[in-house]
PDB file of N, CA and C in Angstrom:
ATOM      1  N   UNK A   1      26.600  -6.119 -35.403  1.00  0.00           N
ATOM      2  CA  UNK A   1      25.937  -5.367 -34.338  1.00  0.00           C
ATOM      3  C   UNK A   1      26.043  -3.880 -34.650  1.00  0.00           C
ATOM      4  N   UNK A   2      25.018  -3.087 -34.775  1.00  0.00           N
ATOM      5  CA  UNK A   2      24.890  -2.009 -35.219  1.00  0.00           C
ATOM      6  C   UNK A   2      24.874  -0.964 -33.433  1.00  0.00           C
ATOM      7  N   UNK A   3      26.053  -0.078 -33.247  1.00  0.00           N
ATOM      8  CA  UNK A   3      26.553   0.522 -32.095  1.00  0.00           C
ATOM      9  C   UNK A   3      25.373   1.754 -32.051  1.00  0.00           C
ATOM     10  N   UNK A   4      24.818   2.291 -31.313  1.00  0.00           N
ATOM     11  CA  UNK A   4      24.353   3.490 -31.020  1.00  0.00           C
ATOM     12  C   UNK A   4      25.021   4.100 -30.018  1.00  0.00           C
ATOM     13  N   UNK A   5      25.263   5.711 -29.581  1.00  0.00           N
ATOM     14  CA  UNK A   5      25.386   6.091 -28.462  1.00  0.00           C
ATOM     15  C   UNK A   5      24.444   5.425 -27.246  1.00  0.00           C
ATOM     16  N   UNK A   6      23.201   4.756 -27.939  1.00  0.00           N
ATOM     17  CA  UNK A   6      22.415   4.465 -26.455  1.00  0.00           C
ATOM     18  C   UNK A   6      22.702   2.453 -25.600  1.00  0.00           C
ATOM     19  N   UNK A   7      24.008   2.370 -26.988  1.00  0.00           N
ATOM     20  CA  UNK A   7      24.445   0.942 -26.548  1.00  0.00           C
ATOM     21  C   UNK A   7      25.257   0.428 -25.208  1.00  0.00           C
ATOM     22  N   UNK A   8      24.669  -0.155 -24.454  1.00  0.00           N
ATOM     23  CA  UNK A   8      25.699  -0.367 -23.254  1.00  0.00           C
ATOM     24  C   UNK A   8      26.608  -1.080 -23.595  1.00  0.00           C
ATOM     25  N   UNK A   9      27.758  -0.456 -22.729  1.00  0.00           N
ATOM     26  CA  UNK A   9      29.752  -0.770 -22.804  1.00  0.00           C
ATOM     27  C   UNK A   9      29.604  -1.655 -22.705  1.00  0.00           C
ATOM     28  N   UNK A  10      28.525  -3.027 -21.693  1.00  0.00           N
ATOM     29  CA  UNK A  10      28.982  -4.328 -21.508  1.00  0.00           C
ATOM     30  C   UNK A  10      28.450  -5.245 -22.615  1.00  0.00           C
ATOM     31  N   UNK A  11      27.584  -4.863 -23.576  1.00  0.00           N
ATOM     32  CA  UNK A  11      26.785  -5.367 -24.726  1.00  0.00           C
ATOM     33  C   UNK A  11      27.714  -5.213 -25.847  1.00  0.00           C
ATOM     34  N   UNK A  12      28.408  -4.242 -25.906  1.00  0.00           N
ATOM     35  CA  UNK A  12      29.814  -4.142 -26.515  1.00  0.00           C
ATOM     36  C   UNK A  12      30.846  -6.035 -26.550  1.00  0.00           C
ATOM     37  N   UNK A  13      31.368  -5.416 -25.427  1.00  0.00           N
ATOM     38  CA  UNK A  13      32.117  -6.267 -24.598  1.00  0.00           C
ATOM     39  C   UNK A  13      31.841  -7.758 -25.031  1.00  0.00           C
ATOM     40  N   UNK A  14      30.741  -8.251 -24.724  1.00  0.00           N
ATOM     41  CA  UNK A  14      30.246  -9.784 -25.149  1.00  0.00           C
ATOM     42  C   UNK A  14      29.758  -9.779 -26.458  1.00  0.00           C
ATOM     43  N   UNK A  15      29.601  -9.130 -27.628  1.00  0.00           N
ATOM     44  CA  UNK A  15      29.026  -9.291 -28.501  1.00  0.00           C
ATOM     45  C   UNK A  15      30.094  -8.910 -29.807  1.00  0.00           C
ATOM     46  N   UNK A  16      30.997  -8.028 -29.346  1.00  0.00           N
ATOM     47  CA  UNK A  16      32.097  -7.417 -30.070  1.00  0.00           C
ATOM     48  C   UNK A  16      33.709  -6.753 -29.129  1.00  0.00           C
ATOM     49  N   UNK A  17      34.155  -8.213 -28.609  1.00  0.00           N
ATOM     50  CA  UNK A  17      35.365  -8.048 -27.995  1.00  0.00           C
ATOM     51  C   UNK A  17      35.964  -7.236 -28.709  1.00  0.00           C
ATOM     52  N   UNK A  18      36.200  -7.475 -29.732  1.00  0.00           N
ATOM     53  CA  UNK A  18      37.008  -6.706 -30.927  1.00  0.00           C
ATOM     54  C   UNK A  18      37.578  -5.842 -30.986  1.00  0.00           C
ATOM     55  N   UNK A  19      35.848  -4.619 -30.355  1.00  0.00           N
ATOM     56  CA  UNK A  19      36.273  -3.349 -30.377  1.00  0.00           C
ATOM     57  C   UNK A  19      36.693  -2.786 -29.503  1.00  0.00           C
ATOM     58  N   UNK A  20      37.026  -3.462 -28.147  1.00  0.00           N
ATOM     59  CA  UNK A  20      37.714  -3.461 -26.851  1.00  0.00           C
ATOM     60  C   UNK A  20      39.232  -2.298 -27.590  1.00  0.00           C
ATOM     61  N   UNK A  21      39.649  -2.237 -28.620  1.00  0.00           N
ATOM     62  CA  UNK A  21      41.047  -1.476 -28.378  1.00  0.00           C
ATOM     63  C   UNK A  21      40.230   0.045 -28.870  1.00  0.00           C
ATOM     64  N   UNK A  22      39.096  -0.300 -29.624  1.00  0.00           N
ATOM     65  CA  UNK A  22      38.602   1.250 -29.986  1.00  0.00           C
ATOM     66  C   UNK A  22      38.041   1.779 -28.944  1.00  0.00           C
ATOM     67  N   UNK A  23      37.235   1.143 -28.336  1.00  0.00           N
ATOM     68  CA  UNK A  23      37.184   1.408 -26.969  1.00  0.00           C
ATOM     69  C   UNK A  23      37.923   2.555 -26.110  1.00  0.00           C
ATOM     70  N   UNK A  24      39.048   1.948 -26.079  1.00  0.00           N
ATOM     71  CA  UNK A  24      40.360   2.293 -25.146  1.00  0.00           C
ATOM     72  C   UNK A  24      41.600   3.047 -26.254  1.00  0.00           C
ATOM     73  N   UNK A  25      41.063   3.259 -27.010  1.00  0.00           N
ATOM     74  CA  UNK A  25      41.726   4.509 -27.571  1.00  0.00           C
ATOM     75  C   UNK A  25      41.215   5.458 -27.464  1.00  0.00           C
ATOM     76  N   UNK A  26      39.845   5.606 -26.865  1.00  0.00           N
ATOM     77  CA  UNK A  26      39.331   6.452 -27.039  1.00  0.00           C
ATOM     78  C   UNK A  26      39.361   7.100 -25.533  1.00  0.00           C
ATOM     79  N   UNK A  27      39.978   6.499 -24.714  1.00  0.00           N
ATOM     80  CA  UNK A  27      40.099   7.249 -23.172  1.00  0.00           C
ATOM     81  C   UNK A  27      39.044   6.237 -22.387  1.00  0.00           C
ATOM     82  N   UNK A  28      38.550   5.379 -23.004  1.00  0.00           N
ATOM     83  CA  UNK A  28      37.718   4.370 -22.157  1.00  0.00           C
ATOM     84  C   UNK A  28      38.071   3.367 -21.554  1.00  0.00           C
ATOM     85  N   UNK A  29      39.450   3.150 -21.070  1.00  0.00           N
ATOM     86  CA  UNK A  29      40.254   2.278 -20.260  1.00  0.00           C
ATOM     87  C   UNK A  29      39.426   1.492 -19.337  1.00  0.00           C
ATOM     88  N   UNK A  30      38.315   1.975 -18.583  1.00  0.00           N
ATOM     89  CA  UNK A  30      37.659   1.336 -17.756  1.00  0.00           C
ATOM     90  C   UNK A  30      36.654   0.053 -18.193  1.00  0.00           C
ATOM     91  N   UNK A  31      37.063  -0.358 -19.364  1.00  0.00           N
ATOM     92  CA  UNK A  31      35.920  -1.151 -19.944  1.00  0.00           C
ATOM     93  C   UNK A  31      35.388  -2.690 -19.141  1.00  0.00           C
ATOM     94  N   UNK A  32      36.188  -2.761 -18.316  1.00  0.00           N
ATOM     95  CA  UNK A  32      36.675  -3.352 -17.442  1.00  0.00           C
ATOM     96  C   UNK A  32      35.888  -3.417 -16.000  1.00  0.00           C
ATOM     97  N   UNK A  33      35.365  -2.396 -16.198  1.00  0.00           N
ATOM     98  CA  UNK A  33      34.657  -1.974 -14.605  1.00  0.00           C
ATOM     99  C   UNK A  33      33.207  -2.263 -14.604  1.00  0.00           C
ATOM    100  N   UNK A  34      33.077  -2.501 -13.519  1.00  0.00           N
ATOM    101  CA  UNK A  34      31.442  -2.573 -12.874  1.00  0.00           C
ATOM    102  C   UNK A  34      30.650  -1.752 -13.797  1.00  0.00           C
ATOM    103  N   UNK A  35      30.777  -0.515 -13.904  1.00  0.00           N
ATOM    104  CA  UNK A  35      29.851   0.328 -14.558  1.00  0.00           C
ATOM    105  C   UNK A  35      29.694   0.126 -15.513  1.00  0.00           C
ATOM    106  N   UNK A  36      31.024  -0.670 -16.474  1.00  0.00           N
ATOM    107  CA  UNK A  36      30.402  -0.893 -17.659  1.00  0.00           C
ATOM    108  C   UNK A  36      29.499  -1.582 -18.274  1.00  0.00           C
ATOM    109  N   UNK A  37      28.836  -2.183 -17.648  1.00  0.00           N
ATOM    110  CA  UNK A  37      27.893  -3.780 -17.773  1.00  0.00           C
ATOM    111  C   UNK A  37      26.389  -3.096 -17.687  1.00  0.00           C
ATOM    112  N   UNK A  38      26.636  -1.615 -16.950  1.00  0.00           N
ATOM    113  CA  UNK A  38      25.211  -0.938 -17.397  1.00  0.00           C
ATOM    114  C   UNK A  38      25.360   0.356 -17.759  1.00  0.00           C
ATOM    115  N   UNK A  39      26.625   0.727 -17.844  1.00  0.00           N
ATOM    116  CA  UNK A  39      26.736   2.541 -18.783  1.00  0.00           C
ATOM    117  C   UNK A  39      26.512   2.263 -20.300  1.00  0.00           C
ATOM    118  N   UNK A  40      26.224   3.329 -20.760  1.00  0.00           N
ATOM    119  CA  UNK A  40      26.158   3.789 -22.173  1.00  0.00           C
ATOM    120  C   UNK A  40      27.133   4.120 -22.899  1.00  0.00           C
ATOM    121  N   UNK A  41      27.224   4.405 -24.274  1.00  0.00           N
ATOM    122  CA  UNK A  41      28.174   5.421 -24.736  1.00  0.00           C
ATOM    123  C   UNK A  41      28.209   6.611 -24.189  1.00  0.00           C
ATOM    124  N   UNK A  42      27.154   7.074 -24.179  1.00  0.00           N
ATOM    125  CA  UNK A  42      26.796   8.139 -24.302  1.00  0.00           C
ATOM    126  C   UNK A  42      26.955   8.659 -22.831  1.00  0.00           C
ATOM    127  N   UNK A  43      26.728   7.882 -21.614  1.00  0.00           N
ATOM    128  CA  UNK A  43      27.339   8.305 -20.541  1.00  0.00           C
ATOM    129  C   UNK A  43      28.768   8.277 -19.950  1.00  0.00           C
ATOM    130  N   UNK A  44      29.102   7.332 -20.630  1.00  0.00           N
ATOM    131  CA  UNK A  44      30.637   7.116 -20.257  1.00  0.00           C
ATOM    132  C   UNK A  44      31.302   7.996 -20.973  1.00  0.00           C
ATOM    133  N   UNK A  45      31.130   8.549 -22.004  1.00  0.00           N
ATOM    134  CA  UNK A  45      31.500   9.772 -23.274  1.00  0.00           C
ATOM    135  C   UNK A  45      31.100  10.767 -22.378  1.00  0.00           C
ATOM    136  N   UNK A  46      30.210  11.450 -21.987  1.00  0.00           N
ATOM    137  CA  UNK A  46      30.061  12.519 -20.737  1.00  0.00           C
ATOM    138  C   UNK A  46      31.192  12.794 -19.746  1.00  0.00           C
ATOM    139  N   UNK A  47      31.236  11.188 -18.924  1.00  0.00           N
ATOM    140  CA  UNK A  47      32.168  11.302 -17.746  1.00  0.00           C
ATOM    141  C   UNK A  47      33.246  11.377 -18.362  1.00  0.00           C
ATOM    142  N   UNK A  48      34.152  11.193 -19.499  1.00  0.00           N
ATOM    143  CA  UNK A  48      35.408  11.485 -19.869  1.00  0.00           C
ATOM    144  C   UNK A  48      35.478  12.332 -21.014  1.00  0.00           C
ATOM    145  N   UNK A  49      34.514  12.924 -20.872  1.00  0.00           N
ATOM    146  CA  UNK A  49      34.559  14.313 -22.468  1.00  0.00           C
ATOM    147  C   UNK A  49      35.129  13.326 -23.556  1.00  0.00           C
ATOM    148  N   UNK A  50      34.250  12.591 -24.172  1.00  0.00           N
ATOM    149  CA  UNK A  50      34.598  12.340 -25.491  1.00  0.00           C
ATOM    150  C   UNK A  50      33.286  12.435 -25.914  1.00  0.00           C
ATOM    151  N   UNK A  51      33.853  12.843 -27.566  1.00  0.00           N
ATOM    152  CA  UNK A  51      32.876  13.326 -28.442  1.00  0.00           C
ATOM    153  C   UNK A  51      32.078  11.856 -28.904  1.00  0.00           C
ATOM    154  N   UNK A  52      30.763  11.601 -28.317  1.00  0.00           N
ATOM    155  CA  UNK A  52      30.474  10.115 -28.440  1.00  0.00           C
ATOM    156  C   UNK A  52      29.948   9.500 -29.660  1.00  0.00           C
ATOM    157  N   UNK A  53      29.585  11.048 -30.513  1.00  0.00           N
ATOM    158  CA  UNK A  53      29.254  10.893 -32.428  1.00  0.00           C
ATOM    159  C   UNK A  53      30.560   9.966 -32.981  1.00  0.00           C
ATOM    160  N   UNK A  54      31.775  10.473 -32.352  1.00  0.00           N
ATOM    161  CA  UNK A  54      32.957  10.207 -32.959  1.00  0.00           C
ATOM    162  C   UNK A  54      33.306   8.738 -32.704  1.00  0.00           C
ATOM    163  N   UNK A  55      32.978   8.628 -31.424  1.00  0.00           N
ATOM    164  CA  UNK A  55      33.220   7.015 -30.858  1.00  0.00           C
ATOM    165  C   UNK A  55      32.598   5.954 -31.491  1.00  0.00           C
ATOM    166  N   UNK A  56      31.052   6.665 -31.790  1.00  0.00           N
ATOM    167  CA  UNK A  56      30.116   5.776 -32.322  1.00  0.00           C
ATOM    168  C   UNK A  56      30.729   5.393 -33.845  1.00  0.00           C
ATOM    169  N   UNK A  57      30.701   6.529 -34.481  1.00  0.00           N
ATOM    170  CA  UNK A  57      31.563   6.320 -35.899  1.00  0.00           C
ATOM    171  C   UNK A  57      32.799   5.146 -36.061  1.00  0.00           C
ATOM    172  N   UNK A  58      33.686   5.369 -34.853  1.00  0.00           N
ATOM    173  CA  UNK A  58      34.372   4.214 -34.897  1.00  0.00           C
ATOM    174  C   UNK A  58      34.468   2.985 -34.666  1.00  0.00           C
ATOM    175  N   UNK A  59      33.586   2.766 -33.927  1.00  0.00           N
ATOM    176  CA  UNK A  59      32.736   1.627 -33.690  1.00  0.00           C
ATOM    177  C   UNK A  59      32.214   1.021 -34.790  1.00  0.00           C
ATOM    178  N   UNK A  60      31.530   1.516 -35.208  1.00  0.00           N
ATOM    179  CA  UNK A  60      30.809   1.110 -36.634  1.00  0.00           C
ATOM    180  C   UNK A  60      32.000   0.827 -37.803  1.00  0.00           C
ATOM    181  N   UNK A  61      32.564   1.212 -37.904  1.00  0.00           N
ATOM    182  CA  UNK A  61      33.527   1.463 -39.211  1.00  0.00           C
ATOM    183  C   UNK A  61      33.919  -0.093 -39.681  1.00  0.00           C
ATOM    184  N   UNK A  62      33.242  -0.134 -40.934  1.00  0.00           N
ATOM    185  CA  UNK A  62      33.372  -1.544 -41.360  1.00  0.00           C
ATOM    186  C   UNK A  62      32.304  -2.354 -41.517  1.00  0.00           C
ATOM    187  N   UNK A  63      31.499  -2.092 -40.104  1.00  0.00           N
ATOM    188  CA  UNK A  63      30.390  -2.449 -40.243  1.00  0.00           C
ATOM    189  C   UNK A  63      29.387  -2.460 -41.451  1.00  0.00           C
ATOM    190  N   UNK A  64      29.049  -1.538 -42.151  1.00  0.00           N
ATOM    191  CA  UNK A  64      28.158  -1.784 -43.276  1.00  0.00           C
ATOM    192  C   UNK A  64      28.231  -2.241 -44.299  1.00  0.00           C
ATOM    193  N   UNK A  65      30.099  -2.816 -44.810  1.00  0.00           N
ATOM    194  CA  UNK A  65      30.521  -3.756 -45.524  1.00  0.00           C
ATOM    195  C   UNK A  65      30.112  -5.150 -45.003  1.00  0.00           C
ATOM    196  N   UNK A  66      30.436  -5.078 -43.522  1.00  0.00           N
ATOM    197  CA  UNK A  66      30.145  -6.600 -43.394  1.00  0.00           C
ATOM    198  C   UNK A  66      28.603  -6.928 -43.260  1.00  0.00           C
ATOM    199  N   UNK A  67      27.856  -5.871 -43.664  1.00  0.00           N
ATOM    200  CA  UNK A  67      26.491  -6.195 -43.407  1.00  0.00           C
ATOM    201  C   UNK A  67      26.035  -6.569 -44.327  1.00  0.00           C
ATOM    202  N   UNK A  68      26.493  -5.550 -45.846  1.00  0.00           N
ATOM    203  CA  UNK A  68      26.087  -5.956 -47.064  1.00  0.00           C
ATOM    204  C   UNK A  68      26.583  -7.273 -47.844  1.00  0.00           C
ATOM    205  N   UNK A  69      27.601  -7.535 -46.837  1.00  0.00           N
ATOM    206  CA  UNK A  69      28.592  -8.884 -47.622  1.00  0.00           C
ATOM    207  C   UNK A  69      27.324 -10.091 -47.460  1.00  0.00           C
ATOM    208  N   UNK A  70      26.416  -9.965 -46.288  1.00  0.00           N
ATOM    209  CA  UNK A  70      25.877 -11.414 -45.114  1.00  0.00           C
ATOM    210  C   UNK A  70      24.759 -11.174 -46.113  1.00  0.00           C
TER     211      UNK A  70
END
């Protein structure tokens, strides 16, 4: 699953539990909540000042190995 800032937290969530701890290292503790099932990166990165280029990056990381492996 390829992450954008314009990916919703809950599309995350069901598609890549995984990244539930990158998530929440990142100050996104709420992953958990109502809002997340229709916020963005990119809005939830707003409401808690995180840099959401950076989030996205970590999100991804790995990803294009396992893309080229499939």
């Amino acid at each position: 699953m390829k992450i954008t800032k314009d990916t919703v937290i809950g599309e995350i969530l069901v598609q890549s539990p995984e990244k539930i701890g990158t998530l929440m290292s990142f100050g996104l503790g709420c992953v958990m909540c109502p809002a997340s099932q229709v916020e963005t990166l990119e809005e939830a990165s707003m409401v808690h000042g995180i840099d959401v280029e950076s989030l996205v990056l970590a999100l991804n990381k790995g990803e294009e190995a396992t893309e080229a492996a499939e």
